[in-house]
PDB file of N, CA and C in Angstrom:
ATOM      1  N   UNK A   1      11.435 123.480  28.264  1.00  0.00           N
ATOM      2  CA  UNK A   1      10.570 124.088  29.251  1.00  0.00           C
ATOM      3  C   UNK A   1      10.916 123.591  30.649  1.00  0.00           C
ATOM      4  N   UNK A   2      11.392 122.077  31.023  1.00  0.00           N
ATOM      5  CA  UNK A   2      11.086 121.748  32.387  1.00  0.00           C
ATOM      6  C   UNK A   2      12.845 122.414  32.533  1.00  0.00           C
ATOM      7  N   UNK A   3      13.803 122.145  31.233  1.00  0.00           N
ATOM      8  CA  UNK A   3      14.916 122.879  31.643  1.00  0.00           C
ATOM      9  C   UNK A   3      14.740 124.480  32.394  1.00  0.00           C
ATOM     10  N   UNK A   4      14.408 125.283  31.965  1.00  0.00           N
ATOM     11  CA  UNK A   4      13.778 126.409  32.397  1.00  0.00           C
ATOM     12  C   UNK A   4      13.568 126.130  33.644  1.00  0.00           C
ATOM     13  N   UNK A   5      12.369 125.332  33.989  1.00  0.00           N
ATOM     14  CA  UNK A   5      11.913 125.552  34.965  1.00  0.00           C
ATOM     15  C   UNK A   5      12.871 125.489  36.567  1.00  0.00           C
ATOM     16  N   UNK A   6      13.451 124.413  36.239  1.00  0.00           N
ATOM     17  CA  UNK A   6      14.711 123.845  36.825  1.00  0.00           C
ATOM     18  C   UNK A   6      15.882 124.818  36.969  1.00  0.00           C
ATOM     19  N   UNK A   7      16.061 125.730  36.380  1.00  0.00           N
ATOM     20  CA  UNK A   7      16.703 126.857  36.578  1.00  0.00           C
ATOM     21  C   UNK A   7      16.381 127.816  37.226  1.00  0.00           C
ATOM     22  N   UNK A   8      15.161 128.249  37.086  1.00  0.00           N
ATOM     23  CA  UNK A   8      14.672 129.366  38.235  1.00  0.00           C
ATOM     24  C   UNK A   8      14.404 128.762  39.556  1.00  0.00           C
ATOM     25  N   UNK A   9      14.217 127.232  39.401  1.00  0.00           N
ATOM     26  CA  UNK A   9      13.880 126.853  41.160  1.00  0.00           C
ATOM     27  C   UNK A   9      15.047 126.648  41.934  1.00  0.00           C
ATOM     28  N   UNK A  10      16.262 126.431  40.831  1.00  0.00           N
ATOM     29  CA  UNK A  10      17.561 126.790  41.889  1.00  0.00           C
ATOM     30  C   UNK A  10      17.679 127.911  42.272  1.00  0.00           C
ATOM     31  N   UNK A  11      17.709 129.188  41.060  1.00  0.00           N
ATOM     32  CA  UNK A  11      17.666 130.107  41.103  1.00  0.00           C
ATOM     33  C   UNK A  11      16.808 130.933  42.876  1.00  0.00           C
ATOM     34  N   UNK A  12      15.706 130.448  42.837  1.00  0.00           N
ATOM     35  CA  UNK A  12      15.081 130.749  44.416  1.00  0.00           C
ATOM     36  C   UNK A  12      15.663 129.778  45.386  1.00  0.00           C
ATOM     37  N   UNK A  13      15.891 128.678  45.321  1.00  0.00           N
ATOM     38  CA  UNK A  13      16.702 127.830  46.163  1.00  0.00           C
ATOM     39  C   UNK A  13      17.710 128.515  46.557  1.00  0.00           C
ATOM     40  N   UNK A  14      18.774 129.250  45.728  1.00  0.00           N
ATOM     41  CA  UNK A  14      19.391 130.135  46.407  1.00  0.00           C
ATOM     42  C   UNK A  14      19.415 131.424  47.067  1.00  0.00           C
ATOM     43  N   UNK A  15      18.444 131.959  46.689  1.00  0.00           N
ATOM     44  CA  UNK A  15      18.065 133.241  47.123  1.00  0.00           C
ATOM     45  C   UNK A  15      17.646 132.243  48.341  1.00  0.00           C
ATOM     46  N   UNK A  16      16.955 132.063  48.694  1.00  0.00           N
ATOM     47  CA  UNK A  16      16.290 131.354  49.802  1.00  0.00           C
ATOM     48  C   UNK A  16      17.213 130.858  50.742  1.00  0.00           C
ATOM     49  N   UNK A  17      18.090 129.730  50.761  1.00  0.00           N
ATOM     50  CA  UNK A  17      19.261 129.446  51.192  1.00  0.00           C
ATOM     51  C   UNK A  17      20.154 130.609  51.985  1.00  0.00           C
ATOM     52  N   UNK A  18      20.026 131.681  50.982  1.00  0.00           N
ATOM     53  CA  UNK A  18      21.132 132.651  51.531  1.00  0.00           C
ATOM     54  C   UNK A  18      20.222 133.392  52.671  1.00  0.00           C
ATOM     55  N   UNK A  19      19.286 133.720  52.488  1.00  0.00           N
ATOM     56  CA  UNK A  19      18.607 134.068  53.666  1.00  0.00           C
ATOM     57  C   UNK A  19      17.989 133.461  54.878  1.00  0.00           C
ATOM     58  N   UNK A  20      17.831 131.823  54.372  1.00  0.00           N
ATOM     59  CA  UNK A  20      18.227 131.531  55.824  1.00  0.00           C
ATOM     60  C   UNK A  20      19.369 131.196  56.487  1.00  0.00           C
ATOM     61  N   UNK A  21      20.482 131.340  55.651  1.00  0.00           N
ATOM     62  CA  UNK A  21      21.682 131.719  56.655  1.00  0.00           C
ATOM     63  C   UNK A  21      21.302 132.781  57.390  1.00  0.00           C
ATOM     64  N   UNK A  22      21.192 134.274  57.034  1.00  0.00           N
ATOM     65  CA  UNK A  22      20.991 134.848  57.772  1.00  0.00           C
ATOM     66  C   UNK A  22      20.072 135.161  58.887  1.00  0.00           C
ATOM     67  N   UNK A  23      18.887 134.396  58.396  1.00  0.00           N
ATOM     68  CA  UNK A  23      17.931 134.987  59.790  1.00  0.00           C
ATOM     69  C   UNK A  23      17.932 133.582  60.149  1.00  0.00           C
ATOM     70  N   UNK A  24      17.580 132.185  59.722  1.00  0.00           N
ATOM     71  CA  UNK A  24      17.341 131.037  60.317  1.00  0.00           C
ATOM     72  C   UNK A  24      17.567 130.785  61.754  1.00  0.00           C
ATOM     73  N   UNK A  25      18.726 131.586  62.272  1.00  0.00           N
ATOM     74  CA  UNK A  25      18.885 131.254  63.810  1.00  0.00           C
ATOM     75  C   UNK A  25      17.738 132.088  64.422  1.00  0.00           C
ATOM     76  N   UNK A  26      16.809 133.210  64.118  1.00  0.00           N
ATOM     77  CA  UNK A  26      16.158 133.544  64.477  1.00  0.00           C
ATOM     78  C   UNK A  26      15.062 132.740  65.509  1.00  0.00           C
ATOM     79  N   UNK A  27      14.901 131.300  64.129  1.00  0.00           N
ATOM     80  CA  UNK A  27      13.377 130.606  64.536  1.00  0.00           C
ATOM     81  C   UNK A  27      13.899 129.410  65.171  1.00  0.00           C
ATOM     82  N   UNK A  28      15.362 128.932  65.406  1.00  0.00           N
ATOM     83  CA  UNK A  28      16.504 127.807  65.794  1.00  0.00           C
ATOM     84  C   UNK A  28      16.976 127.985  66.713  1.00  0.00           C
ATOM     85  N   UNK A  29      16.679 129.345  67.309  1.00  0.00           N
ATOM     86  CA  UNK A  29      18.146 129.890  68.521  1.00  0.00           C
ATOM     87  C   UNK A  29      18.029 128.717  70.077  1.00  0.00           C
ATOM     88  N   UNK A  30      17.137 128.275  69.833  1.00  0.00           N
ATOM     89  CA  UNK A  30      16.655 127.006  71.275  1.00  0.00           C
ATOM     90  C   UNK A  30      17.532 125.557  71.152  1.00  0.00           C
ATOM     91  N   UNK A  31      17.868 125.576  70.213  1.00  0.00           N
ATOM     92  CA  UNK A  31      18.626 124.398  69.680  1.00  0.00           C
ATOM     93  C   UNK A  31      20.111 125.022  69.857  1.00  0.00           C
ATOM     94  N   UNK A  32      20.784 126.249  69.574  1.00  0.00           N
ATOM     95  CA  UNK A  32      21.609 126.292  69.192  1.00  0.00           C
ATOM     96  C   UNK A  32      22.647 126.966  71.081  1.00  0.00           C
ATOM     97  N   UNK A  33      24.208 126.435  71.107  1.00  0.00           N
ATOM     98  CA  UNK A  33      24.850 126.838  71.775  1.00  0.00           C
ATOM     99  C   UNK A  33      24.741 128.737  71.763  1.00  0.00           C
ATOM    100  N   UNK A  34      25.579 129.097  72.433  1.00  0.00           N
ATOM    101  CA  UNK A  34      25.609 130.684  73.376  1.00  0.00           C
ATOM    102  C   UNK A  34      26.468 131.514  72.421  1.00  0.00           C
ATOM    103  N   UNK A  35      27.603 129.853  71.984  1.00  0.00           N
ATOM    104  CA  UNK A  35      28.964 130.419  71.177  1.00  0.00           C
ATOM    105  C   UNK A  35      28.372 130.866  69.907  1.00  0.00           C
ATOM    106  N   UNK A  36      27.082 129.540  69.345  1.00  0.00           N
ATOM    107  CA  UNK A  36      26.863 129.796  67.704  1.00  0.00           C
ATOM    108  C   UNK A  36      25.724 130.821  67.650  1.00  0.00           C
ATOM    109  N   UNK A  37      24.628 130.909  68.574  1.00  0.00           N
ATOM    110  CA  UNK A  37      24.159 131.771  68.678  1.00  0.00           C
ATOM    111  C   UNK A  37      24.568 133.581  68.674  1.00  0.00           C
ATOM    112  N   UNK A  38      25.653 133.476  69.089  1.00  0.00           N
ATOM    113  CA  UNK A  38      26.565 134.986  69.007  1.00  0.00           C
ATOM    114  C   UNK A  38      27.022 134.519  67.714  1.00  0.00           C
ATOM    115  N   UNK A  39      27.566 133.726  66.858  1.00  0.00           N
ATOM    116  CA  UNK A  39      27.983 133.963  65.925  1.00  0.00           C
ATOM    117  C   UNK A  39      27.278 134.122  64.548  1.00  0.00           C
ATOM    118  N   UNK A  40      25.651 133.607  65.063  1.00  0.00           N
ATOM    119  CA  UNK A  40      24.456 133.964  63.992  1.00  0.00           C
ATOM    120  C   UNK A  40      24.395 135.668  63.697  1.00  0.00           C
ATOM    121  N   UNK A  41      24.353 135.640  65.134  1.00  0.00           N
ATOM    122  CA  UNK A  41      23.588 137.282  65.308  1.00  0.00           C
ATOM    123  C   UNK A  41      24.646 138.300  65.029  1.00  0.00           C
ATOM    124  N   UNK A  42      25.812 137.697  64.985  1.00  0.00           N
ATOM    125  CA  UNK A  42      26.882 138.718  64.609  1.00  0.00           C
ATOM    126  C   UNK A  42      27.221 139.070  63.154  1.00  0.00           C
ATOM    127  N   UNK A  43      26.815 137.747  62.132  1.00  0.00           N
ATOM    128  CA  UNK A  43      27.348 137.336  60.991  1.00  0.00           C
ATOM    129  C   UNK A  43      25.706 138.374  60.437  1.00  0.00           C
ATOM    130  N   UNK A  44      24.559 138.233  61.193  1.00  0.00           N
ATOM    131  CA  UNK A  44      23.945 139.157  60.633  1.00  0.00           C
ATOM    132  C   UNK A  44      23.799 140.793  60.732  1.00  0.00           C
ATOM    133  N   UNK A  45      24.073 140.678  61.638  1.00  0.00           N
ATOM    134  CA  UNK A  45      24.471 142.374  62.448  1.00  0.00           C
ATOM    135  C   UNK A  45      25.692 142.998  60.613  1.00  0.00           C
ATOM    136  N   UNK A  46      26.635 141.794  60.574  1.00  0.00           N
ATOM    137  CA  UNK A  46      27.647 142.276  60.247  1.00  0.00           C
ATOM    138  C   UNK A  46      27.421 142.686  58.204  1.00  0.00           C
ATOM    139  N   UNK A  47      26.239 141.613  58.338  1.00  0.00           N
ATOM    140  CA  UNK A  47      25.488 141.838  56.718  1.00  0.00           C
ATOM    141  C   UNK A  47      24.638 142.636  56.549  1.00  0.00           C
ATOM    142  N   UNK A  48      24.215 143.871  57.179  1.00  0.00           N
ATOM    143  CA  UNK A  48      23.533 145.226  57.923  1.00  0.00           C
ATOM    144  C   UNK A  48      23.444 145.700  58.649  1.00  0.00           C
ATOM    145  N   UNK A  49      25.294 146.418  58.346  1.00  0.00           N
ATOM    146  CA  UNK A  49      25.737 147.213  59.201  1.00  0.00           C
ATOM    147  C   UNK A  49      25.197 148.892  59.530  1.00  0.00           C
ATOM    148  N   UNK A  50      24.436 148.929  58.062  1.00  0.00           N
ATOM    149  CA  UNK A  50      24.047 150.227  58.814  1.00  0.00           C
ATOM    150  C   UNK A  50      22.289 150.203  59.221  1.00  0.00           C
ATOM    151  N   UNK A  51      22.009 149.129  59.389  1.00  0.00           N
ATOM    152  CA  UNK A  51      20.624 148.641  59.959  1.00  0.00           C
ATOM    153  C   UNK A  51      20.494 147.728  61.181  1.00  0.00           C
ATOM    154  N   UNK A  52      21.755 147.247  61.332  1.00  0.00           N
ATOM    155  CA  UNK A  52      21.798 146.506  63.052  1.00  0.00           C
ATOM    156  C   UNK A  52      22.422 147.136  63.603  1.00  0.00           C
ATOM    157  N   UNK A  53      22.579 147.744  64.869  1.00  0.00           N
ATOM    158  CA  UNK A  53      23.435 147.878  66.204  1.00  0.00           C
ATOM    159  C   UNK A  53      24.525 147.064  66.033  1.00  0.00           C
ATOM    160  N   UNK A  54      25.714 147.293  67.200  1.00  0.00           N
ATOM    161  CA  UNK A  54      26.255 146.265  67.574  1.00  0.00           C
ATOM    162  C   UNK A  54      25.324 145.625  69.077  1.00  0.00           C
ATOM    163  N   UNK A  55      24.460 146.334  69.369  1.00  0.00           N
ATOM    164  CA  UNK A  55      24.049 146.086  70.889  1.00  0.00           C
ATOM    165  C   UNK A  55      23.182 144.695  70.428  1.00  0.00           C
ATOM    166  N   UNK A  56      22.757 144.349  68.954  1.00  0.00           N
ATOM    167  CA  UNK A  56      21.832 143.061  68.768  1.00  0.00           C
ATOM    168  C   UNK A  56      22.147 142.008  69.171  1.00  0.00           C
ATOM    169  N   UNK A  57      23.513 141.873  69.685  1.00  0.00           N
ATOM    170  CA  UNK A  57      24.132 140.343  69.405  1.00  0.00           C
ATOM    171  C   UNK A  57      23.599 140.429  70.719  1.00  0.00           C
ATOM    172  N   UNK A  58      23.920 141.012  72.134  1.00  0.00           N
ATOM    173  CA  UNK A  58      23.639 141.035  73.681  1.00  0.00           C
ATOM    174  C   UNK A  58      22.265 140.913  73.708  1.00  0.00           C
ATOM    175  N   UNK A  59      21.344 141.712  72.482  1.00  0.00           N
ATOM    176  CA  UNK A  59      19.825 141.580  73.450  1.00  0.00           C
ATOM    177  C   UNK A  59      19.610 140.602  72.275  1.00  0.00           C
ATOM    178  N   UNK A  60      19.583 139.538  71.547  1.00  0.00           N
ATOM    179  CA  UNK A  60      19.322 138.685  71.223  1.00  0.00           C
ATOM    180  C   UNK A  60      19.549 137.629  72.391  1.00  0.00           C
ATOM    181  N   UNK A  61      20.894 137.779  72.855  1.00  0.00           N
ATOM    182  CA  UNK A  61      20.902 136.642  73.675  1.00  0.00           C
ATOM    183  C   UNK A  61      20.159 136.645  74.907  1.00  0.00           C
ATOM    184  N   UNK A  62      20.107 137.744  75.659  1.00  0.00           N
ATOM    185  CA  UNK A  62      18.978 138.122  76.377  1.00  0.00           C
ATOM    186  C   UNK A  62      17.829 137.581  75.954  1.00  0.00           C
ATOM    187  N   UNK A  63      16.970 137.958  74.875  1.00  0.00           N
ATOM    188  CA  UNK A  63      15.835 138.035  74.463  1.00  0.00           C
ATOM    189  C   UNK A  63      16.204 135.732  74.630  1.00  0.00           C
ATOM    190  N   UNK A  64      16.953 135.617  74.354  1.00  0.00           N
ATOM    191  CA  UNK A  64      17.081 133.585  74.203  1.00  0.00           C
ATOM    192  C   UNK A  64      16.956 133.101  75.572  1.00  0.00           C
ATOM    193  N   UNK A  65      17.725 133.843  76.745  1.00  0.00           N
ATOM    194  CA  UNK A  65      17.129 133.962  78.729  1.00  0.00           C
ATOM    195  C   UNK A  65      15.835 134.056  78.601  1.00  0.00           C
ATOM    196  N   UNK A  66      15.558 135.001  78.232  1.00  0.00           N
ATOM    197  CA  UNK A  66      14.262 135.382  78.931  1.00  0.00           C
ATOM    198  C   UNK A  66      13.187 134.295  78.568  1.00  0.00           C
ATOM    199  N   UNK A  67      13.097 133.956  76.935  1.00  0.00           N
ATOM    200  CA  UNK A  67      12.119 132.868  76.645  1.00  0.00           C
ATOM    201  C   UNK A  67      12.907 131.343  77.063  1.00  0.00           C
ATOM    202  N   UNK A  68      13.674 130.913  77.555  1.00  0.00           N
ATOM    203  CA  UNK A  68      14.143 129.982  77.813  1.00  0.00           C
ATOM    204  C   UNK A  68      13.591 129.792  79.351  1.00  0.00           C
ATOM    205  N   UNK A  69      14.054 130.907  80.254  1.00  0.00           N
ATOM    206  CA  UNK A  69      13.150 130.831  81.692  1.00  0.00           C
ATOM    207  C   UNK A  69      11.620 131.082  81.718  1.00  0.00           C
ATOM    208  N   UNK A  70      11.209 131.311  80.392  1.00  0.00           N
ATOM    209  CA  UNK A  70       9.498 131.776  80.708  1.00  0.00           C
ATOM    210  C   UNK A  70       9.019 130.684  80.678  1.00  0.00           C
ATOM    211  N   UNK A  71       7.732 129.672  81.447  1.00  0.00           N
ATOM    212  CA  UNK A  71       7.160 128.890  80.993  1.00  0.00           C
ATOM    213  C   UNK A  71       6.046 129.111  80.110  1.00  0.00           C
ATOM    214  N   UNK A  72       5.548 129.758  80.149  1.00  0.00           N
ATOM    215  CA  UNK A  72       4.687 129.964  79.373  1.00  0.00           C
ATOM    216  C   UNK A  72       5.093 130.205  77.667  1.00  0.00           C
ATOM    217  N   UNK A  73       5.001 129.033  76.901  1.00  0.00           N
ATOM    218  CA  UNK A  73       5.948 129.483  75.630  1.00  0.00           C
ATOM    219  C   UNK A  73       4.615 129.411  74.103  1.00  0.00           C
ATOM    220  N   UNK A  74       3.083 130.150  74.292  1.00  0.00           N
ATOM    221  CA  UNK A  74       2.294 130.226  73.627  1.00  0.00           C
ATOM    222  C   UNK A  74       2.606 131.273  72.273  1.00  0.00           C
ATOM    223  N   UNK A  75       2.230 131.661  71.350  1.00  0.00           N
ATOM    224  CA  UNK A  75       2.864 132.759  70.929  1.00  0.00           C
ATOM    225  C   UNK A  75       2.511 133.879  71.482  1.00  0.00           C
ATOM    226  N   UNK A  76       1.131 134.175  71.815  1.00  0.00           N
ATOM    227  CA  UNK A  76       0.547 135.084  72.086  1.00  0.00           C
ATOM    228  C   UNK A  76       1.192 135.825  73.701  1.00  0.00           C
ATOM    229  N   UNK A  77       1.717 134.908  74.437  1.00  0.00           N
ATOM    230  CA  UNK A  77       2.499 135.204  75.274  1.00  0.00           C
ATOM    231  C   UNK A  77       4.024 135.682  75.123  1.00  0.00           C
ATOM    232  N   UNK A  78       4.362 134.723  73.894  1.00  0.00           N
ATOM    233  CA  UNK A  78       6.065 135.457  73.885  1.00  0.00           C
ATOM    234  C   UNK A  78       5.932 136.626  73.084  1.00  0.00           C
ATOM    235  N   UNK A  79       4.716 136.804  71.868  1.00  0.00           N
ATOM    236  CA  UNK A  79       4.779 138.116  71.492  1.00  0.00           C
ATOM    237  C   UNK A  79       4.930 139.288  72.302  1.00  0.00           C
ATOM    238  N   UNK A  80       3.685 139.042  73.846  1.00  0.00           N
ATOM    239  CA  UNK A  80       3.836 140.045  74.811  1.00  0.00           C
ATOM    240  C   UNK A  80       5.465 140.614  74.796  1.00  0.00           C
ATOM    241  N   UNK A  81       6.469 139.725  75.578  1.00  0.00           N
ATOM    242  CA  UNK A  81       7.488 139.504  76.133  1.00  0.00           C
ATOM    243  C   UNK A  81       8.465 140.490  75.028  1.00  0.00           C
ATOM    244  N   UNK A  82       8.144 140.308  73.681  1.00  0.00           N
ATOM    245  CA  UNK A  82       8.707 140.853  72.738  1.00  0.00           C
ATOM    246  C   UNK A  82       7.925 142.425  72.269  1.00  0.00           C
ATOM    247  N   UNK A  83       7.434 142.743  72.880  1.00  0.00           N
ATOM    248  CA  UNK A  83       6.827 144.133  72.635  1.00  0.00           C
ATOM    249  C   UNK A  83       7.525 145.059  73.447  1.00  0.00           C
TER     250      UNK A  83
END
């Protein structure tokens, strides 16, 4: 049984894992350089291609300006910013 169990929690460990490769820079992009930041948003653009633009990688980084110069960094304020 705990064998079992131990199998499906890798089992989501990886499912999990693999998806925050892909979006993790989402909630990280403040930490991360201009270079790796384009290379998040590209590597995901590029894993839904027919659901991302290519224009995401530019207004992501935009969208990383704009909350980087805003002071105001509440959510309820950057949600605005993002509407």
């Amino acid at each position: 049984m705990v064998d079992c169990l131990i199998v499906e929690l890798r089992k989501r460990l990886n499912a999990y894992s693999g998806l925050h490769k892909r979006f993790g820079f989402m909630t990280e992009f403040d930490s991360l350089t201009l270079d790796d930041l384009q290379k998040c948003a590209t590597h995901l653009m590029e894993s839904y291609p027919d659901d991302i633009e290519a224009s995401f990688v530019d207004e992501f980084v935009q969208i990383k300006a704009i909350l980087e110069a805003d002071q105001d960094r509440t959510i309820t304020h950057t949600n605005v910013l993002l509407k």
